[in-house]
N, C-alpha and C. Protein backbone atom coordinates (compact mmCIF):
# COMPACT_ATOMS: atom_id res chain seq x y z
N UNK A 1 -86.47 152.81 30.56
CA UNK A 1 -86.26 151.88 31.67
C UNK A 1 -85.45 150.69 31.17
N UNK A 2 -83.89 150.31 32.05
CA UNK A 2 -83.43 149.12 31.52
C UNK A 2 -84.46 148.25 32.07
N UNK A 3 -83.95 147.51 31.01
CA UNK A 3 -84.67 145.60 30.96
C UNK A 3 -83.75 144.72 31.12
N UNK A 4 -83.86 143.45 32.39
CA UNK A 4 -83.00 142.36 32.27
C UNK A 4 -83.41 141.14 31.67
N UNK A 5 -84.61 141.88 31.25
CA UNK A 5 -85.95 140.08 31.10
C UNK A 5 -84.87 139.45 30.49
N UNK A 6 -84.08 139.03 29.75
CA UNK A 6 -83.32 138.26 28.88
C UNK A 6 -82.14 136.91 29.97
N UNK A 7 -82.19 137.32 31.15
CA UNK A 7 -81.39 137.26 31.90
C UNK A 7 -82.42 135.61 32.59
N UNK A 8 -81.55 134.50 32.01
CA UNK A 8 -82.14 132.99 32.69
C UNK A 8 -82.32 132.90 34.15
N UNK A 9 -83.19 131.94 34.62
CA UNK A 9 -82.98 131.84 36.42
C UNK A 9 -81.49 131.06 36.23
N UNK A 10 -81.30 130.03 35.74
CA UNK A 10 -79.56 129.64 36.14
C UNK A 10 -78.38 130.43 36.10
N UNK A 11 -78.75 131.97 35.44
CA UNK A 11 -77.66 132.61 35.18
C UNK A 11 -76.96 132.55 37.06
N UNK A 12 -75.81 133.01 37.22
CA UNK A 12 -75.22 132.40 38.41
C UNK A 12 -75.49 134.10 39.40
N UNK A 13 -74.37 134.71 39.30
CA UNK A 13 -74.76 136.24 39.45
C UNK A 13 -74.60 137.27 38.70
N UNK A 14 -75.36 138.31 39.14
CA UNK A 14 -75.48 139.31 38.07
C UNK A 14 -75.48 140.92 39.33
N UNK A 15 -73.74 141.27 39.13
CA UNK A 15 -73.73 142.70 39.34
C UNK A 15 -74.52 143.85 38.58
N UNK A 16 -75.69 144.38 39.67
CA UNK A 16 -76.30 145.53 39.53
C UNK A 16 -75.28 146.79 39.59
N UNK A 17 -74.74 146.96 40.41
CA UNK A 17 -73.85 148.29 41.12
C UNK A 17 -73.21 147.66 41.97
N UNK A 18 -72.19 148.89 42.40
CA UNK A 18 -70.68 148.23 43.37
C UNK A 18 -71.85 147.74 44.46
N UNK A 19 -72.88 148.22 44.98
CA UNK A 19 -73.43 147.39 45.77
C UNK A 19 -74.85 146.59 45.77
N UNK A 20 -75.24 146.12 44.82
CA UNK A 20 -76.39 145.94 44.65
C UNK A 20 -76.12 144.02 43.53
N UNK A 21 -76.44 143.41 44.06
CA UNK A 21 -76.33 141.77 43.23
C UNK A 21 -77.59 140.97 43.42
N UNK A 22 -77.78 140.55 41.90
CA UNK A 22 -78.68 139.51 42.06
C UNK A 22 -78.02 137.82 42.11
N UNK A 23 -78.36 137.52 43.13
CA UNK A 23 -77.94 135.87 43.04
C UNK A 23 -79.02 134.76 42.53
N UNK A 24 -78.66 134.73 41.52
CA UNK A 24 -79.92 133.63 40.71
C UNK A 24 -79.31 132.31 41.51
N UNK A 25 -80.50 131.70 41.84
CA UNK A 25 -80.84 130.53 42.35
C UNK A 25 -80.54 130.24 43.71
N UNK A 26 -79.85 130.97 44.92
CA UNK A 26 -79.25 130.92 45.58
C UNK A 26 -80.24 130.24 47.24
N UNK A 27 -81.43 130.49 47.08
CA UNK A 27 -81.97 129.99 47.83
C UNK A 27 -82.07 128.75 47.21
N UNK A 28 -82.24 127.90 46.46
CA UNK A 28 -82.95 126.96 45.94
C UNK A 28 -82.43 125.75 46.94
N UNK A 29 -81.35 125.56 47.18
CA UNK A 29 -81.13 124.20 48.07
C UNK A 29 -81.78 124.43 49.49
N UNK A 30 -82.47 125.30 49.74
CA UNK A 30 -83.25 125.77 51.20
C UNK A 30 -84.51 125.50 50.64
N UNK A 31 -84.98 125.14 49.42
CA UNK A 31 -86.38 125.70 49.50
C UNK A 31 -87.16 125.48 50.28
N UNK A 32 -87.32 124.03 50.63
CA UNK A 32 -88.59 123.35 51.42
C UNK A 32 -88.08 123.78 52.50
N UNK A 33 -87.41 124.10 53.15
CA UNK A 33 -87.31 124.61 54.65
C UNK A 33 -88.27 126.21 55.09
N UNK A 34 -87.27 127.12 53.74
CA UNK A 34 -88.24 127.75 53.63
C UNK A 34 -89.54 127.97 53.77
N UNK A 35 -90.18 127.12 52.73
CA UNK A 35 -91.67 127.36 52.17
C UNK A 35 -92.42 126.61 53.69
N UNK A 36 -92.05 125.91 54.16
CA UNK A 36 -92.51 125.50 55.77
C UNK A 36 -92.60 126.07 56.76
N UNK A 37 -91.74 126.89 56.87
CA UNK A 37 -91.29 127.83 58.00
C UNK A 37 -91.88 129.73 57.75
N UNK A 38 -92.05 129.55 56.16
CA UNK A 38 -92.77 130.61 56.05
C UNK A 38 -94.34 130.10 56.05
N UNK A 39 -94.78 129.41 55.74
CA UNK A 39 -96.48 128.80 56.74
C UNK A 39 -96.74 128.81 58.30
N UNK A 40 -95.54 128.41 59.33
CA UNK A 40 -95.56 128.37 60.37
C UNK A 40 -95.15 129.84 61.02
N UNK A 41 -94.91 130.54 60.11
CA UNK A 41 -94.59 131.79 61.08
C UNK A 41 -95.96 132.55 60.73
N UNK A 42 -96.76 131.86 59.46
CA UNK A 42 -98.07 132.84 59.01
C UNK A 42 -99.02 131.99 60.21
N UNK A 43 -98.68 131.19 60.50
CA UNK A 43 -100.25 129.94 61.47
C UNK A 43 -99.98 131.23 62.85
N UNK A 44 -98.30 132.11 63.33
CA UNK A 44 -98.86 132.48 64.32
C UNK A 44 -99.26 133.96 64.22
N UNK A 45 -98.51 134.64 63.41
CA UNK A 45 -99.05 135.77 63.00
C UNK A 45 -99.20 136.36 61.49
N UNK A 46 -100.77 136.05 61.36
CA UNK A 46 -101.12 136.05 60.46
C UNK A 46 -100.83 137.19 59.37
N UNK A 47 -100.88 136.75 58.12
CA UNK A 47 -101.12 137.78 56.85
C UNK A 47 -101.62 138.93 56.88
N UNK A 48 -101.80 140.02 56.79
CA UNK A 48 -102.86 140.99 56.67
C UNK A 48 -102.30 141.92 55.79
N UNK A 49 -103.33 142.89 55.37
CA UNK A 49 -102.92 144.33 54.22
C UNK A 49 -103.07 145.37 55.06
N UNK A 50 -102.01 145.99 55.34
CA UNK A 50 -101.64 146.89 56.22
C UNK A 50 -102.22 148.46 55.58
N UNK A 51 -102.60 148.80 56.89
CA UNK A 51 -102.69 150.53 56.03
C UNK A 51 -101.53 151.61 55.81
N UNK A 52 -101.54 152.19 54.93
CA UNK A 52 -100.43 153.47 55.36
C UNK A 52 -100.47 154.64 55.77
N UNK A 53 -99.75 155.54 56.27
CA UNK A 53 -100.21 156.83 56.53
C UNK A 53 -101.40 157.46 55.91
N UNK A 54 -101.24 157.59 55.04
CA UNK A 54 -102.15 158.26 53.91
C UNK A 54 -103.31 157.76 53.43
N UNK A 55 -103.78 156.78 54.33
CA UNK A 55 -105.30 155.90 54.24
C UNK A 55 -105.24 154.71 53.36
N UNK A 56 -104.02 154.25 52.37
CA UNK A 56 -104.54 153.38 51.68
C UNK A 56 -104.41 152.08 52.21
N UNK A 57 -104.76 150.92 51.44
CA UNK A 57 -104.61 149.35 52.12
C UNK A 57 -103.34 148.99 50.96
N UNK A 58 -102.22 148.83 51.76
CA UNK A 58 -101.24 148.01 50.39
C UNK A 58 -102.40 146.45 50.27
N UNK A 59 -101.98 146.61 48.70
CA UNK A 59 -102.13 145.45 47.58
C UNK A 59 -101.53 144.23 48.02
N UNK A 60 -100.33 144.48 48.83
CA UNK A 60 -99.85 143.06 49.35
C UNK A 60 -99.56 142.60 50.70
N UNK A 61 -100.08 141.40 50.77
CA UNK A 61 -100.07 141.58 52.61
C UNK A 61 -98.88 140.78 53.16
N UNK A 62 -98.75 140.96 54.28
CA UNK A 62 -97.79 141.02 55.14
C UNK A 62 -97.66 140.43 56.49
N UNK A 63 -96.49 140.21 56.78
CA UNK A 63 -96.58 139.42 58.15
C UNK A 63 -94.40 139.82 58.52
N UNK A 64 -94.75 139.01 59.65
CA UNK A 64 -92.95 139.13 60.21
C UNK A 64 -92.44 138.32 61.06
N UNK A 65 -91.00 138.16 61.37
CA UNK A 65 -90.25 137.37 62.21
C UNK A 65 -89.34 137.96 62.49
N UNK A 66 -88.72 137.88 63.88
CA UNK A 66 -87.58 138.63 64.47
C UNK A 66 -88.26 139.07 65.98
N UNK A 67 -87.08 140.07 65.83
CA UNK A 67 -87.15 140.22 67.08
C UNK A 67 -88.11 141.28 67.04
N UNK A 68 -88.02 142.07 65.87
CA UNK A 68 -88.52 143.46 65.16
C UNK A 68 -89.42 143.01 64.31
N UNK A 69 -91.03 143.71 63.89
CA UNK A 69 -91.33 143.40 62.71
C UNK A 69 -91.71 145.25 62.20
N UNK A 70 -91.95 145.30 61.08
CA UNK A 70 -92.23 146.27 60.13
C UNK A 70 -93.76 146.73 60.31
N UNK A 71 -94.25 147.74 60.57
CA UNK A 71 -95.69 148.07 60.16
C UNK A 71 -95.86 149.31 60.11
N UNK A 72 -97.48 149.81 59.69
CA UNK A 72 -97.36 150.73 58.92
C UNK A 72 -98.91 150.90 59.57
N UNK A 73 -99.65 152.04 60.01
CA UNK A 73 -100.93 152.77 59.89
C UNK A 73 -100.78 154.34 59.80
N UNK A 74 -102.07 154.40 60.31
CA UNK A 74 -102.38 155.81 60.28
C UNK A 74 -101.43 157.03 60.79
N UNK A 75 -100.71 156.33 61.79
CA UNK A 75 -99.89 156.88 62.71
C UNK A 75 -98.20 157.07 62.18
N UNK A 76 -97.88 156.17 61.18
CA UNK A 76 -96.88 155.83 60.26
C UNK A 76 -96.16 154.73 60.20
N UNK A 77 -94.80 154.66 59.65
CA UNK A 77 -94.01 153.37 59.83
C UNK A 77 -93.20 153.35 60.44
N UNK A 78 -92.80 152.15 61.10
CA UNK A 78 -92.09 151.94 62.20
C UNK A 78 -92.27 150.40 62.21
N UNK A 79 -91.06 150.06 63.26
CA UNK A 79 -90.59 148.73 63.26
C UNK A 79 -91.28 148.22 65.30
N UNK A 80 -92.02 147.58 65.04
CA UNK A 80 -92.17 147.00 66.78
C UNK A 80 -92.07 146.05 67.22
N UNK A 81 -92.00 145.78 68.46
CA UNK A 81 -91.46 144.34 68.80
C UNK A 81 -92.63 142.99 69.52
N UNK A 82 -93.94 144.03 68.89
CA UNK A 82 -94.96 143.35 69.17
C UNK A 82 -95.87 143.29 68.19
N UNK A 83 -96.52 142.07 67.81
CA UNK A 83 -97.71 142.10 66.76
C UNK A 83 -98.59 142.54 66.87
N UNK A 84 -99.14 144.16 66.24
CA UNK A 84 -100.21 144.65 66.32
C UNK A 84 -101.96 143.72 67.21
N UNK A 85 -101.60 142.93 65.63
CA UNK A 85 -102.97 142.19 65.58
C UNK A 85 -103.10 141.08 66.18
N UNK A 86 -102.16 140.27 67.16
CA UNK A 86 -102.00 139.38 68.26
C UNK A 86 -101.81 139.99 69.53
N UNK A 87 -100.69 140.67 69.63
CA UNK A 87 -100.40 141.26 70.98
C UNK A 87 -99.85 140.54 71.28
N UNK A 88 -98.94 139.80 71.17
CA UNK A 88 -97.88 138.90 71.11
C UNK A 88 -96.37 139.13 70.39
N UNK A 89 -95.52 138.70 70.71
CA UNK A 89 -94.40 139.09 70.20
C UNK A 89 -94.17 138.33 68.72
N UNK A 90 -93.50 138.92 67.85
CA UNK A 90 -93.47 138.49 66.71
C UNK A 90 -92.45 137.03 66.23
N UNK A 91 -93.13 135.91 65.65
CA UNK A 91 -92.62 134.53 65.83
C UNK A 91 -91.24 134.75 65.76
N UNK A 92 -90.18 133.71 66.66
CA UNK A 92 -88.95 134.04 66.18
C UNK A 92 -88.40 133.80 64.39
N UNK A 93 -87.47 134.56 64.23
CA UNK A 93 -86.53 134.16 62.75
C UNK A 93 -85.97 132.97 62.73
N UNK A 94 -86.31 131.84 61.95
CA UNK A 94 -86.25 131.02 61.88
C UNK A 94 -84.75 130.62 61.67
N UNK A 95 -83.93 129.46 61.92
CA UNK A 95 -82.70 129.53 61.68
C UNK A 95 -82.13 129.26 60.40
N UNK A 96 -82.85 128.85 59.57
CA UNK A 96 -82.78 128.59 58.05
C UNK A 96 -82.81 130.08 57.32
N UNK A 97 -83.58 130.46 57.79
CA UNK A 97 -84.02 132.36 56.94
C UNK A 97 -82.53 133.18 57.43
N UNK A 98 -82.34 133.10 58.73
CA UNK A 98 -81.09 133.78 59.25
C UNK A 98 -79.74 133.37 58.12
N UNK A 99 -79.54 132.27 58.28
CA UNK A 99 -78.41 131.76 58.06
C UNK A 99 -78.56 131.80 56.46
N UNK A 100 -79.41 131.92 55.51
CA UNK A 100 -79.54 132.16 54.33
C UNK A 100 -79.27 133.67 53.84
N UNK A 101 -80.14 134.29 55.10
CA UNK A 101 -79.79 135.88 54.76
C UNK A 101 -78.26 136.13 54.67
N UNK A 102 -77.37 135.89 55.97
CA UNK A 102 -76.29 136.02 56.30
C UNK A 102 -75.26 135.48 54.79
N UNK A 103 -75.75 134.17 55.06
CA UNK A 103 -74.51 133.98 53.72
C UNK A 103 -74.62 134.82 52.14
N UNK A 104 -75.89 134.95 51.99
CA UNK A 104 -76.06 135.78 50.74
C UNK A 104 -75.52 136.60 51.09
N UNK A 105 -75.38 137.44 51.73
CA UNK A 105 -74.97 138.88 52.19
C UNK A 105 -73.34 138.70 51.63
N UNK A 106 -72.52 137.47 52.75
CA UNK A 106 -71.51 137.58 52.64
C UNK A 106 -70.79 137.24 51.28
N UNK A 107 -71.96 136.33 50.40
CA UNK A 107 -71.18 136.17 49.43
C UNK A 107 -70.96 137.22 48.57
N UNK A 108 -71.33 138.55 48.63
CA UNK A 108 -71.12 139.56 47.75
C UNK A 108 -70.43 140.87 48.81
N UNK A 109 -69.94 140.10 49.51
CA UNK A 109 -68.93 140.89 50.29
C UNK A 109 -69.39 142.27 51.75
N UNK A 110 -70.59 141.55 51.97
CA UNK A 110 -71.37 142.23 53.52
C UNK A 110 -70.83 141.13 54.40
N UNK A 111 -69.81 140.82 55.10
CA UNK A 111 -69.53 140.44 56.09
C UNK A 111 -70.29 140.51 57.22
N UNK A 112 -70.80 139.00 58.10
CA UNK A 112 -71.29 138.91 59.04
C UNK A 112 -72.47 139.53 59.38
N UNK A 113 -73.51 140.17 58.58
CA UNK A 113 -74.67 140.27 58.40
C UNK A 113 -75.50 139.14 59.01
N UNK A 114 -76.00 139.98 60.34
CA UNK A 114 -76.90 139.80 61.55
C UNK A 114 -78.55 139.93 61.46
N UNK A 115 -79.71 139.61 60.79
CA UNK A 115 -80.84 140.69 60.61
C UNK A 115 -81.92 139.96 61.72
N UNK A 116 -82.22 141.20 61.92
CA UNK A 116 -83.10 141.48 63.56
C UNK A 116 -84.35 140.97 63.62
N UNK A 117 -84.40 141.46 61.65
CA UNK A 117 -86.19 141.52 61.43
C UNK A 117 -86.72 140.70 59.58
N UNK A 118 -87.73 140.14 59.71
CA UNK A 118 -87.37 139.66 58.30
C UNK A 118 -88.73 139.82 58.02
N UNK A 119 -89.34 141.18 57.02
CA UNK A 119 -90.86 141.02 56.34
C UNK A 119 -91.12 139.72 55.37
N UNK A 120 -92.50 139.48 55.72
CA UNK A 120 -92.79 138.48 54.77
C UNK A 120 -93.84 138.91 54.16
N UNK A 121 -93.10 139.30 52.46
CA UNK A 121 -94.74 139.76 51.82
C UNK A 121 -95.27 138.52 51.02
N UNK A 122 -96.37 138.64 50.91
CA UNK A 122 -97.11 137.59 49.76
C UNK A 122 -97.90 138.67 48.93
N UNK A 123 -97.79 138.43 47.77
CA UNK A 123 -98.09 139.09 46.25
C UNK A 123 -99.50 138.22 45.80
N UNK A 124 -100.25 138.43 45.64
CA UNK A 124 -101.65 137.87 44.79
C UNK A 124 -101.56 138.64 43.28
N UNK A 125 -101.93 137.94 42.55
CA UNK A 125 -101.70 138.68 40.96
C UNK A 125 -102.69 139.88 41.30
N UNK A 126 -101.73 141.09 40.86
CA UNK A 126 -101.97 141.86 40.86
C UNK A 126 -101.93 143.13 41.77
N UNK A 127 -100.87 142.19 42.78
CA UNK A 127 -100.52 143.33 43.78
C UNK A 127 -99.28 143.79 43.43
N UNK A 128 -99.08 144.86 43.99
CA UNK A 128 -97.17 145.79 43.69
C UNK A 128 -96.89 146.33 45.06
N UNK A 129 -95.73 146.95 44.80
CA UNK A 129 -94.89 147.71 45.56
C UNK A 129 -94.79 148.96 44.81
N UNK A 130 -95.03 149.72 45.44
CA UNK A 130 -94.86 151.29 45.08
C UNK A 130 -93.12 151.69 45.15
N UNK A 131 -92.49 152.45 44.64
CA UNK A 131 -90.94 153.11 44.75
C UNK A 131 -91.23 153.70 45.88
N UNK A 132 -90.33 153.18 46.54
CA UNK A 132 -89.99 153.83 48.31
C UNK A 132 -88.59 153.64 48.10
N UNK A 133 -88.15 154.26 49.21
CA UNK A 133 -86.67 153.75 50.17
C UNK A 133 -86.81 153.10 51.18
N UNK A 134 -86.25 152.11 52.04
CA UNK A 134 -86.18 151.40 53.24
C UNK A 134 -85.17 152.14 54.05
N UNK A 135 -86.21 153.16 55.08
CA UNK A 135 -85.14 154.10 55.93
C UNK A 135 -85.74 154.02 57.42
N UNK A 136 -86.58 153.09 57.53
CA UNK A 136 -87.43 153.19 59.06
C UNK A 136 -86.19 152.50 59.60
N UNK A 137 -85.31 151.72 59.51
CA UNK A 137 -84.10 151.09 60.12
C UNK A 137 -83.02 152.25 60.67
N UNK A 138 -82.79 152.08 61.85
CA UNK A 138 -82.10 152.64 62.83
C UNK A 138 -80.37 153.27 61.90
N UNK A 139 -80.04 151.70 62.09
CA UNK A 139 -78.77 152.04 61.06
C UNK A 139 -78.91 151.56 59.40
N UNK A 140 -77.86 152.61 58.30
CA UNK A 140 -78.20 151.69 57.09
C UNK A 140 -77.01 151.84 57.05
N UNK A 141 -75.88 150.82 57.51
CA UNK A 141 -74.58 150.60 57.05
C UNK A 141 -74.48 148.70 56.94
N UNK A 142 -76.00 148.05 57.21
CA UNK A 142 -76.37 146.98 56.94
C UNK A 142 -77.14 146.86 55.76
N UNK A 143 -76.69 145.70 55.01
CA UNK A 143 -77.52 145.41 53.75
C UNK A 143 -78.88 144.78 53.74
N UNK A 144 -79.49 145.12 52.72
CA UNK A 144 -80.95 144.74 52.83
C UNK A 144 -80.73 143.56 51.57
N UNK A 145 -81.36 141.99 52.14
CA UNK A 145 -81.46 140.66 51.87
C UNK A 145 -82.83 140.59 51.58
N UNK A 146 -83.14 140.16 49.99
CA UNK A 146 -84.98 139.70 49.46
C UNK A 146 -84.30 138.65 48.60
N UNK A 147 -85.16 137.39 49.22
CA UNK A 147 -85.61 136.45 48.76
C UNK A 147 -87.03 135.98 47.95
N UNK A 148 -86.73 135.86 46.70
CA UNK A 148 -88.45 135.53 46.27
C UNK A 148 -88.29 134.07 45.78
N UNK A 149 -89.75 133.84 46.11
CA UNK A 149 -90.00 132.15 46.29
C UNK A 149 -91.52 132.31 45.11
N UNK A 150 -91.83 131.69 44.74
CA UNK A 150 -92.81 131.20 43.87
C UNK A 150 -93.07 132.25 42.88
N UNK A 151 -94.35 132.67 42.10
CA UNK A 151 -94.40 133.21 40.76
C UNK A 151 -93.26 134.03 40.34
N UNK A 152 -93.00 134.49 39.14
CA UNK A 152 -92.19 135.31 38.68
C UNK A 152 -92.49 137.11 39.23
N UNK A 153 -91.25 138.32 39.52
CA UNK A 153 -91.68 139.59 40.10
C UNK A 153 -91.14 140.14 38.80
N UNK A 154 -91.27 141.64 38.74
CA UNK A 154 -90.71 142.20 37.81
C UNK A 154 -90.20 142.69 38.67
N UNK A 155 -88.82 143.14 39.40
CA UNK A 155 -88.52 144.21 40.56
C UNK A 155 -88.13 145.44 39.69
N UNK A 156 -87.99 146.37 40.48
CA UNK A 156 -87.96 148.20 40.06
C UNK A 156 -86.67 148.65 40.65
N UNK A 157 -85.46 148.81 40.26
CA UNK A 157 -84.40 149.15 41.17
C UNK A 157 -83.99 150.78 40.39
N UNK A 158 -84.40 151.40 41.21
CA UNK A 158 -83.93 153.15 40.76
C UNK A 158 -82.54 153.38 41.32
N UNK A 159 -82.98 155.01 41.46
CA UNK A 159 -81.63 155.82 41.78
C UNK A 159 -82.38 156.40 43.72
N UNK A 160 -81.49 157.43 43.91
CA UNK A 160 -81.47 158.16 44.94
C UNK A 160 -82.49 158.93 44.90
N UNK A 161 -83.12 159.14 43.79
CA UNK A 161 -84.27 160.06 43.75
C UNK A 161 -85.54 159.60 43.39
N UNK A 162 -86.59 159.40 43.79
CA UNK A 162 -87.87 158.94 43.03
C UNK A 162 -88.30 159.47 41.69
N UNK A 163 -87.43 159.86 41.21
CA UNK A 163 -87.59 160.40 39.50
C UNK A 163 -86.79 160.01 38.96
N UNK A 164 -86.33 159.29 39.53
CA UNK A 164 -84.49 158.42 38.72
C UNK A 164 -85.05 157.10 37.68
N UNK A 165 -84.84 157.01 36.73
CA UNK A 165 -85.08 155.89 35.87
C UNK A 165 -84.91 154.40 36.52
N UNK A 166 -85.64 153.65 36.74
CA UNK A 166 -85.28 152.18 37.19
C UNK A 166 -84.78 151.55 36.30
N UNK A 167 -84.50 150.18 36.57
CA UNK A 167 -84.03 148.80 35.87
C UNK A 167 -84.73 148.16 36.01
N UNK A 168 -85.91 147.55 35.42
CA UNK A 168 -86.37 146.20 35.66
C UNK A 168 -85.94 145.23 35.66
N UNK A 169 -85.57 144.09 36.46
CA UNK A 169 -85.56 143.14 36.83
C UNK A 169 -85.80 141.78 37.07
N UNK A 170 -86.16 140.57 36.65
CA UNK A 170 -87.08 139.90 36.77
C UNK A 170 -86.51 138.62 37.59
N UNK A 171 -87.34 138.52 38.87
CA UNK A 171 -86.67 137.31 40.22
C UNK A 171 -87.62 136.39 40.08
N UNK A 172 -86.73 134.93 39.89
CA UNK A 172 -87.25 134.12 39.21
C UNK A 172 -87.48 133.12 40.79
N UNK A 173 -87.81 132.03 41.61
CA UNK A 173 -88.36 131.18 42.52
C UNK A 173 -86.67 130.82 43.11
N UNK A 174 -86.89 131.28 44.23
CA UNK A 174 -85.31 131.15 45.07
C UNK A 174 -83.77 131.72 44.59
N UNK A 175 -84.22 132.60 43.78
CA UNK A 175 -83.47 134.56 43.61
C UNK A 175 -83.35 135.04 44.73
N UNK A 176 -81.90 135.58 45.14
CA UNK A 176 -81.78 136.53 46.10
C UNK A 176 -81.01 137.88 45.51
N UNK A 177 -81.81 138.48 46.26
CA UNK A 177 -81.07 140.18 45.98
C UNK A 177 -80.52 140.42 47.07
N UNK A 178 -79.52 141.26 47.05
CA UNK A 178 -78.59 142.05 48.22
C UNK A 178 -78.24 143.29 47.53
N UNK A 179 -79.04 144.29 48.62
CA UNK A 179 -78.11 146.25 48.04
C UNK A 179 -77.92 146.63 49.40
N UNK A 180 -76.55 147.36 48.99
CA UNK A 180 -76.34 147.72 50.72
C UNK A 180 -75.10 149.00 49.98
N UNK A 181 -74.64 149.66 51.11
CA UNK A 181 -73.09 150.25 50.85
C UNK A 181 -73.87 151.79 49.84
N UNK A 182 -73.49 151.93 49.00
CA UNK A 182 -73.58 153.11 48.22
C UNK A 182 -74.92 152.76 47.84
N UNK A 183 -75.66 151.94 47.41
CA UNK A 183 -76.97 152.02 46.58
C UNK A 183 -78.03 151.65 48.31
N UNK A 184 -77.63 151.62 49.18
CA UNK A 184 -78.77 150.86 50.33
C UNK A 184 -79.69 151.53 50.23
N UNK A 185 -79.38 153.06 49.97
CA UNK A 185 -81.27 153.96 50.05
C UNK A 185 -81.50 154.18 48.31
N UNK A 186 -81.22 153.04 47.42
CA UNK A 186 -82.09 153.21 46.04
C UNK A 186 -83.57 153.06 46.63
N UNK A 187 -84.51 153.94 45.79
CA UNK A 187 -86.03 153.45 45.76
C UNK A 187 -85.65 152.07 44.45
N UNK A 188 -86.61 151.97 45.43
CA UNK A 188 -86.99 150.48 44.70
C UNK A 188 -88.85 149.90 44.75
N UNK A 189 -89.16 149.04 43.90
CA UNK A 189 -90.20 148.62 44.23
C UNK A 189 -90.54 147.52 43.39
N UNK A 190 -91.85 147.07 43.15
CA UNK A 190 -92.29 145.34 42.41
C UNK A 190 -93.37 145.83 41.98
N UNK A 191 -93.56 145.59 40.05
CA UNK A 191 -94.71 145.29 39.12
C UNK A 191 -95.54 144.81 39.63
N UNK A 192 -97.03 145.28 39.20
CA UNK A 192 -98.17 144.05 39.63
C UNK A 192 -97.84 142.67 38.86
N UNK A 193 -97.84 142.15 40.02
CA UNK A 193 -97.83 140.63 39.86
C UNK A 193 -98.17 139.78 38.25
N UNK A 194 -98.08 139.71 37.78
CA UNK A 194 -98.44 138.80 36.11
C UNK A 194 -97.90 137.86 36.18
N UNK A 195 -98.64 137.06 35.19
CA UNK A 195 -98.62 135.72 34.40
C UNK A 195 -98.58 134.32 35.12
N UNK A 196 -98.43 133.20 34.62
CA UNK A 196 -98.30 131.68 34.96
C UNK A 196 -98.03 131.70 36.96
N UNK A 197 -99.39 130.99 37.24
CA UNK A 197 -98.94 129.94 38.26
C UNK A 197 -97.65 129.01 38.64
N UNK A 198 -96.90 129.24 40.04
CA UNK A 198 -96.08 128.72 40.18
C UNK A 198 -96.45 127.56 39.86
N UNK A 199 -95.28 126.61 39.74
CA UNK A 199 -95.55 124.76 39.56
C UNK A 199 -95.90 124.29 40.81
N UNK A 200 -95.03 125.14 41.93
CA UNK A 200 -95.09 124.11 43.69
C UNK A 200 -96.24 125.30 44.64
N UNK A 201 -95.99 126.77 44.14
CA UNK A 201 -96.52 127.69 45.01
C UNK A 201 -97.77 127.88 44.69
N UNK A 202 -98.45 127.80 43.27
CA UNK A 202 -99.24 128.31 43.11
C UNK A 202 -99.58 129.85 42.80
N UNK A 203 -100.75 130.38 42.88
CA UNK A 203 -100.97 131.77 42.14
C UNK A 203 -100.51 132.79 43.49
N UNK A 204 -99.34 132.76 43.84
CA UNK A 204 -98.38 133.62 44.85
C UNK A 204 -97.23 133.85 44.61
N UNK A 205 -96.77 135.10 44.85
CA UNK A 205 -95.15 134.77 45.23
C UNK A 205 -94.92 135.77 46.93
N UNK A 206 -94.38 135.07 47.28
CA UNK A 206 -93.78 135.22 48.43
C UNK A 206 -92.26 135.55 48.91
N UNK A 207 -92.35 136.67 49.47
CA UNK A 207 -91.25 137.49 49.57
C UNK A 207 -90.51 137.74 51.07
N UNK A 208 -88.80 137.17 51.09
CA UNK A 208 -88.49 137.09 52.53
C UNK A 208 -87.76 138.55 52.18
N UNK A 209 -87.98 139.50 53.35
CA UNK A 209 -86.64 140.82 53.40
C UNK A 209 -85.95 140.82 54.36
N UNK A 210 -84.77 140.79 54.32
CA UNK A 210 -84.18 140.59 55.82
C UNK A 210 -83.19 142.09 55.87
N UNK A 211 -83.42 142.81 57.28
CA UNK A 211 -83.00 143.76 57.62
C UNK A 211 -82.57 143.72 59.00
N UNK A 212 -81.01 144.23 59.37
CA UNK A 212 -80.88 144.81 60.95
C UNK A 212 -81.60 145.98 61.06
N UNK A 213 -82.60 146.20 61.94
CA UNK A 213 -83.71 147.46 62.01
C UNK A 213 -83.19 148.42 63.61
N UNK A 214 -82.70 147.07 64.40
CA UNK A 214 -82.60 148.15 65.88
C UNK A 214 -81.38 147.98 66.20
């Protein structure tokens, strides 16, 4: 498995593949807008650990904004335009998250990147992400935008196949990733959570994904 651990948060960017970039630091002049607006979209629809097909409870819970949000039970995954567990429509996308997604996008050459729907995970030490692909989205000729905000992730960026060797990664507090174009259906996924308490977040990290889904 490559390793980037060596790789500073100030480093500026760092080409993964013709389509895949990490932008170190790139949220950081948003933060506090951010970290506000991701509380106020949790006050209306709350956090929870979703189930998946296959009976389990993900490790990390979840919430959404847009027009679309992401979920997952017994029944499978799919994107709806209503909050399960309110019955209410899902808070709007805030205009700070939009306009952050969008420009990351464009600065690595996704033009005008629109996203519908934006998951918000929160990580407790010791939660992960399993290797999936992100294919419940209607079209994938749009790039997929993650923002991480507080503790350190290890991210998992593979190949086309779930037996493909990853890269580890490590997204340091207002890191953005963008993969789209030839790599958009890599599996990918996130280490259990380890080590040091954020300085501002505390024992979390919190994760924006921004996707056009419908």
């Amino acid at each position: 498995m490559e390793s980037y651990d060596l790789f500073e948060p100030d480093t500026q960017l760092h080409c993964l593949s013709s389509g895949a970039f990490v932008l170190r630091g790139f949220a950081l002049p948003h933060l506090d807008h951010l970290v506000s607006e991701t509380y106020d979209v949790a006050s209306i629809s709350p956090f929870r650990h979703m189930i998946t097909p296959g009976g389990f409870t993900m490790s990390v819970a979840l919430t959404n904004c847009g027009m679309l949000g992401w979920t997952t039970d017994r029944r499978g995954y799919r994107y709806v335009s209503v909050d399960p567990v309110t019955g209410s429509s899902w808070p709007a996308m805030p205009a700070v998250f939009a306009k952050l997604a969008s420009e990351a996008a464009a600065k690595v050459g996704f033009k005008e990147f629109q996203p519908d729907a934006c998951l918000v995970n929160r990580y407790s030490p010791g939660a992960r992400l399993t290797m999936h692909q992100d294919k419940n989205e209607r079209c994938y000729e749009e790039p997929i935008v993650s923002v991480s905000l507080g503790m350190t992730a290890k991210f998992l960026f593979g190949g086309h196949e779930r037996s493909d060797p990853a890269t580890k990664i490590p997204l340091f507090h207002g890191d953005v990733m963008v993969w789209g174009g030839v790599d958009r259906l890599r599996y990918h996924g996130v280490m259990p959570l380890r080590g040091a308490p954020h300085s501002v977040m505390g024992n979390q990290r919190i994760n924006l994904t921004f996707r056009k889904a419908g």
